[in-house]
Protein backbone atom coordinates (compact mmCIF):
# COMPACT_ATOMS: atom_id res chain seq x y z
CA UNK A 1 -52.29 -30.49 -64.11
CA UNK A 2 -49.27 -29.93 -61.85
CA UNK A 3 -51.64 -28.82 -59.22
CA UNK A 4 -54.30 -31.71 -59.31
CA UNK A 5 -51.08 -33.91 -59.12
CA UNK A 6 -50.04 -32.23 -56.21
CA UNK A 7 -53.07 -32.54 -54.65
CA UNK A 8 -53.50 -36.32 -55.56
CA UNK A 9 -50.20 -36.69 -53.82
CA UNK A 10 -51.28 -35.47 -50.57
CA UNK A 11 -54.44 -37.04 -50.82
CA UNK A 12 -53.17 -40.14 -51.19
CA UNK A 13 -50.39 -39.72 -48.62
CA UNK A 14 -53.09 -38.70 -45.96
CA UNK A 15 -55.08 -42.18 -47.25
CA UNK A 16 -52.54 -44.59 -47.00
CA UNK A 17 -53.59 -46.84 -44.47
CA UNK A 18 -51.55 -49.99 -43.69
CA UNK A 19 -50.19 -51.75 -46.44
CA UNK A 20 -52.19 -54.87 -45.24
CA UNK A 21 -55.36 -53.23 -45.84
CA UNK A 22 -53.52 -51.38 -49.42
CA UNK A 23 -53.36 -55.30 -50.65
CA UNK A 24 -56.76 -55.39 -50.40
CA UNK A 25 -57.50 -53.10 -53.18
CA UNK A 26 -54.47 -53.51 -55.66
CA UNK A 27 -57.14 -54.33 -58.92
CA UNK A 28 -59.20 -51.06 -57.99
CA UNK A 29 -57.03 -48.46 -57.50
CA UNK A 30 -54.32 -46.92 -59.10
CA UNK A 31 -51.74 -49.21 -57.29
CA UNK A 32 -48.10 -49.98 -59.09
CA UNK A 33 -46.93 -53.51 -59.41
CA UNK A 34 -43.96 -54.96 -60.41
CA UNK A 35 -43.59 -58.89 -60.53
CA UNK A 36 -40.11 -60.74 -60.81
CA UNK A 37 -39.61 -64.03 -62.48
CA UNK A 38 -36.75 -66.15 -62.54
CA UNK A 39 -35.18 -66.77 -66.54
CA UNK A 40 -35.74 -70.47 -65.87
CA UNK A 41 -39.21 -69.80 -63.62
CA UNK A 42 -41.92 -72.13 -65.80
CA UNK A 43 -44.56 -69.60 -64.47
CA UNK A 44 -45.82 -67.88 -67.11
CA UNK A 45 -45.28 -64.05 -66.70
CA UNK A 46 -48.56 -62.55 -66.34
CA UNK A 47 -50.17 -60.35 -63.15
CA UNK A 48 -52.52 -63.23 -62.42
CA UNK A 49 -49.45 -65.68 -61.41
CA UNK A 50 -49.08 -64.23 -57.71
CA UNK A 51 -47.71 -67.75 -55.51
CA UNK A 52 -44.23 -67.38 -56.06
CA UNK A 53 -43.06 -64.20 -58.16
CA UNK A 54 -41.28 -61.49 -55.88
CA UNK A 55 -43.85 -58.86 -56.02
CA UNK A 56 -43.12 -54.97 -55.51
CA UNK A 57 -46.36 -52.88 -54.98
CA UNK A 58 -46.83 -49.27 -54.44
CA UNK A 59 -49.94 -47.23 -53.97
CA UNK A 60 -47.94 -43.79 -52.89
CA UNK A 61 -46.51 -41.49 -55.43
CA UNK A 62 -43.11 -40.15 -54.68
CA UNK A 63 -42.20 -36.42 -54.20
CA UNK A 64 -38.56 -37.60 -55.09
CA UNK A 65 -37.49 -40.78 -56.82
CA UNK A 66 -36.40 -43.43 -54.41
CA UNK A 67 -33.81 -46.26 -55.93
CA UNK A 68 -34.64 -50.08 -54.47
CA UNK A 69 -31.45 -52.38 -54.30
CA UNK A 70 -33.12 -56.22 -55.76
CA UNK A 71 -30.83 -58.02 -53.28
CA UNK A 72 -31.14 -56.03 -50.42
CA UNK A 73 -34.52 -55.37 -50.93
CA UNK A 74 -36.03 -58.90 -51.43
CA UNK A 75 -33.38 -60.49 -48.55
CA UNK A 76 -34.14 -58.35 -46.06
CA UNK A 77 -36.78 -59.34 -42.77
CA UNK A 78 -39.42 -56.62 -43.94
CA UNK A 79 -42.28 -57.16 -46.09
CA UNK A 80 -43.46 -53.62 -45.99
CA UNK A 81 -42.05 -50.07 -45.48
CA UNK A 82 -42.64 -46.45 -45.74
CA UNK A 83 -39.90 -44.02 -46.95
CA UNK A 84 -40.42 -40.64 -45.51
CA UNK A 85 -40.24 -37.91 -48.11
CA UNK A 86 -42.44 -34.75 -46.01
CA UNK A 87 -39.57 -33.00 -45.29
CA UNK A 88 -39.07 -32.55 -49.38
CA UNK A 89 -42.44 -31.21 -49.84
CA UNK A 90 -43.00 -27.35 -50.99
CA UNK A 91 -43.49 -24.95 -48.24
CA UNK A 92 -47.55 -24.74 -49.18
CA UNK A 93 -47.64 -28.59 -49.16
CA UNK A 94 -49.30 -30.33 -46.27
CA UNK A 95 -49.96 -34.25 -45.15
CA UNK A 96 -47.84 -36.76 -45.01
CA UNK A 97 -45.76 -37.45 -47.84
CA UNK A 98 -42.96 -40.58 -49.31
CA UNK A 99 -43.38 -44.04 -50.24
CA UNK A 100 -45.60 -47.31 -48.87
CA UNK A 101 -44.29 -50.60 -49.97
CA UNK A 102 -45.00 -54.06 -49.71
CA UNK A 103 -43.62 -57.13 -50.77
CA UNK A 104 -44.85 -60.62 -51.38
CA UNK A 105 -43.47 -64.11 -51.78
CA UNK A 106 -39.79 -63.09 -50.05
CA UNK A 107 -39.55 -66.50 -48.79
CA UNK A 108 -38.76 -67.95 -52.23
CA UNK A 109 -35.92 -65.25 -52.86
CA UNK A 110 -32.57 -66.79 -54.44
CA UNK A 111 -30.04 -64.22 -54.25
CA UNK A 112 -27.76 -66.60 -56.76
CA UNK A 113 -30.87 -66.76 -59.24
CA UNK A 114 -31.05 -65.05 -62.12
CA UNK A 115 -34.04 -62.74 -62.04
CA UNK A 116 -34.20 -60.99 -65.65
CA UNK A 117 -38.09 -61.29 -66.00
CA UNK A 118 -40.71 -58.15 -64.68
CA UNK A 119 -44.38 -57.73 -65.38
CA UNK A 120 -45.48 -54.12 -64.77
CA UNK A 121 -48.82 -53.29 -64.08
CA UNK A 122 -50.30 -49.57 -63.46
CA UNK A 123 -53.65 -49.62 -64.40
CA UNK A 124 -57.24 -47.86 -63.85
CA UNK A 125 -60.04 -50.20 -63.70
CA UNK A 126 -62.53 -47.90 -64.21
CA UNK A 127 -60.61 -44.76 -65.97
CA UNK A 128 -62.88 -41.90 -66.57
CA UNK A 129 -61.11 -39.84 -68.70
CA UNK A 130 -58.83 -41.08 -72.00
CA UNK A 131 -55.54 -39.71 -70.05
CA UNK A 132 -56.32 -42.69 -67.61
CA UNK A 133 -56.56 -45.37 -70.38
CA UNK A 134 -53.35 -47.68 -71.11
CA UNK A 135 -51.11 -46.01 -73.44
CA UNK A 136 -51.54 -42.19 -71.74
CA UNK A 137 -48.45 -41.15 -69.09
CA UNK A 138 -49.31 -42.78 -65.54
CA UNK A 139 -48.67 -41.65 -62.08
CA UNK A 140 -45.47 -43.31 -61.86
CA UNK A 141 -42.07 -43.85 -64.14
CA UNK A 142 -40.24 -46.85 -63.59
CA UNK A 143 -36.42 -47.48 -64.74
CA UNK A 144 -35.25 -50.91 -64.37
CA UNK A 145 -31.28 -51.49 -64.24
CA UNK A 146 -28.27 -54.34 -64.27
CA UNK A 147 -26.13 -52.69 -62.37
CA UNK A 148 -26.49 -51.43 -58.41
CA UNK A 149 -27.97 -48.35 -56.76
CA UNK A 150 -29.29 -47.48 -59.83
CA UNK A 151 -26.50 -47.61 -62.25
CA UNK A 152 -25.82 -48.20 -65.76
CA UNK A 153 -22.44 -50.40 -65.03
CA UNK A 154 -22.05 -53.83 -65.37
CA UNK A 155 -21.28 -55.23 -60.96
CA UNK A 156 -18.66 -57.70 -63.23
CA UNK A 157 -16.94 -55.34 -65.19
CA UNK A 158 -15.38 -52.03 -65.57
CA UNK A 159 -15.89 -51.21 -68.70
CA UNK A 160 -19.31 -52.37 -69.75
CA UNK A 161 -22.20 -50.62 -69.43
CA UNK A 162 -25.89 -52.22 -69.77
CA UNK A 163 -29.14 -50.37 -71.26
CA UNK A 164 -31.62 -49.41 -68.73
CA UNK A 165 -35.37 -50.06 -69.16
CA UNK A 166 -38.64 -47.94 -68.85
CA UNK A 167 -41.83 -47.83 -68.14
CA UNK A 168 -44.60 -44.84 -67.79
CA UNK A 169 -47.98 -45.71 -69.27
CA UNK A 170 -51.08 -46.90 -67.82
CA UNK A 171 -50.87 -50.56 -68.49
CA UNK A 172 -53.64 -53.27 -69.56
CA UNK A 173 -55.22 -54.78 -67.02
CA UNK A 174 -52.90 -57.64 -67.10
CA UNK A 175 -49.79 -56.12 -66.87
CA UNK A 176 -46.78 -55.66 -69.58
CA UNK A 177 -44.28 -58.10 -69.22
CA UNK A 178 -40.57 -58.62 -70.88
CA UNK A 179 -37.33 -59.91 -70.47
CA UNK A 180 -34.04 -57.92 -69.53
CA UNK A 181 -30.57 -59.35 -71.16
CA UNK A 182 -28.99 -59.36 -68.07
CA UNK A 183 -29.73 -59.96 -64.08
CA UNK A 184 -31.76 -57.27 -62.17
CA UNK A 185 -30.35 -55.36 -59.84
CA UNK A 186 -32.08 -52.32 -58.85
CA UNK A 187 -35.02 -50.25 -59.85
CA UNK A 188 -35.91 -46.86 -59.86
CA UNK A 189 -39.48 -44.82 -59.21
CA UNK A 190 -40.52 -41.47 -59.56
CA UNK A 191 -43.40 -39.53 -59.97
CA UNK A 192 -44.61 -39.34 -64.32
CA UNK A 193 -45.03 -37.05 -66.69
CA UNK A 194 -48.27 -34.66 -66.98
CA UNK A 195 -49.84 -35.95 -70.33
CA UNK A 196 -50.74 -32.38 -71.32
CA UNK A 197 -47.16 -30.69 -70.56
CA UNK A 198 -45.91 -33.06 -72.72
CA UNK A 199 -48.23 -32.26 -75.84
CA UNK A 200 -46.44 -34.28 -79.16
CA UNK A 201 -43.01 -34.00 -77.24
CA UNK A 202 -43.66 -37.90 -77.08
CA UNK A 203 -44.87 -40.69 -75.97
CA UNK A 204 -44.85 -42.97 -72.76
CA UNK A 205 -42.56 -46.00 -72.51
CA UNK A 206 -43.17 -50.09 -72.43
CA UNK A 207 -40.24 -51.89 -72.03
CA UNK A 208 -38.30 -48.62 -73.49
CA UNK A 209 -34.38 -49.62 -74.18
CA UNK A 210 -32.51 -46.70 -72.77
CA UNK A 211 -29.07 -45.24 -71.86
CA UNK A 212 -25.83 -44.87 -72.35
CA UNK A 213 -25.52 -48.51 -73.57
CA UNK A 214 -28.46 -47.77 -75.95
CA UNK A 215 -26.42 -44.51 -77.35
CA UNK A 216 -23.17 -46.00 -77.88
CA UNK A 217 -24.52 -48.91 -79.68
CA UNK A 218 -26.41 -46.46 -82.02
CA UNK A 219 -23.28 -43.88 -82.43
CA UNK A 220 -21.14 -47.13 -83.35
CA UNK A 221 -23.52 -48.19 -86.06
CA UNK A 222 -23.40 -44.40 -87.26
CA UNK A 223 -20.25 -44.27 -87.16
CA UNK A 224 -19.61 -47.72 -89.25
CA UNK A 225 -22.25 -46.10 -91.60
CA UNK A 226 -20.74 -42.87 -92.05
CA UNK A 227 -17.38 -45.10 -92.84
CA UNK A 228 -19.27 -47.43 -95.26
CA UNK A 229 -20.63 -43.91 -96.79
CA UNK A 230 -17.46 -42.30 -97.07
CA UNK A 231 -15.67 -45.33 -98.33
CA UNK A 232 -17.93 -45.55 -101.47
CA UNK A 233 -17.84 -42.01 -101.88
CA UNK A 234 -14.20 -42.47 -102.86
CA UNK A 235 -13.99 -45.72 -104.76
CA UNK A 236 -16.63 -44.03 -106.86
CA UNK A 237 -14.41 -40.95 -107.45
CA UNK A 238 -11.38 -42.88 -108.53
């Protein structure tokens, strides 16, 4: 598996053709999309409402992750980029290799607005194998986070630290949507998980709530539990 991922890698790295023409074939290839909704946006969140949600898509799959800023991302003149990753291929590794982007609807881009929606979408139209049906690992991972470059922390505060939120499955057609409890700020993309080197290790994510945030919130209600326990314990003894 590691090897016919390599190989797709390249393949698609020597493929990638402008991202003008990549557009062109988002529903029938293995493209990744992520769409960005204002809180208050009345759009509904679902893949086929394209005219004004910020729109992220990918057809490359990274050799290393790559963190994208929201702000400086979506603000910025460019609606399409490539991030150069050949020089971090193995020595037996050939083509081209990094990251095609483009984005869509930049023009409506609020930097004060508070963008907490994102529909994913990484999906096979015509999957020929059950590994390439929504639900299996996809080519990509996606982490979603509140705070900048990447991060866990909170850009107001100190001391806080938000959740971060994953995805890695082949999605529906239409996409997965959900809503984040706080403003995005960056996202993260890397290559996924083989479905067979993972065996019953686990499962992909949707919308998975992860992190430190997660952790601490679940070793404080352990903790109150173990307290509750303990407390009982003795007023049963006396």
């Amino acid at each position: 598996m590691q090897l016919l991922r390599a190989i797709r890698v390249a393949s698609l790295a020597l493929t990638s053709f402008p991202l003008g023409i990549h557009a062109q074939v988002v529903t029938s290839n293995q493209n990744l999309t992520l769409r960005f909704f204002q809180s208050d946006q009345q759009d509904s969140c679902d893949y086929a409402n394209s005219n004004r949600a910020l729109t992220f898509t990918t057809s490359s799959i990274p050799v290393l992750g790559q963190c994208f800023d929201f702000v400086d991302l979506f603000s910025g003149n460019a609606t399409q980029g490539f991030i150069n990753q050949t020089r971090n291929q193995g020595q037996n590794a050939w083509g081209e290799a990094g990251i095609h982007w483009q984005l869509e609807n930049t023009d409506t881009f609020d930097p004060q607005a508070n963008y907490s929606r994102v529909l994913y979408r990484q999906h096979i139209t015509n999957p020929t194998t059950d590994e390439q049906k929504p639900g299996h690992y996809a080519d990509r991972q996606v982490t979603i986070y509140g705070g900048p470059k990447c991060t866990e922390a909170d850009p107001n505060s100190n001391t806080t630290l938000f959740p971060w939120y994953g995805f890695s499955c082949w999605s529906e057609d239409k996409g997965s949507c959900g809503t984040l409890p706080y403003k995005i700020a960056s996202f993260y993309i890397r290559a996924g998980k083989d479905e067979q080197s993972q065996g019953r290790m686990g499962t992909c994510w949707v919308f998975a709530e992860c992190g430190a945030a997660t952790s601490l919130l679940l070793s404080s209600r352990a903790m109150v539990g173990a307290f509750i326990s303990a407390s009982l314990a003795i007023w049963l003894s006396m």
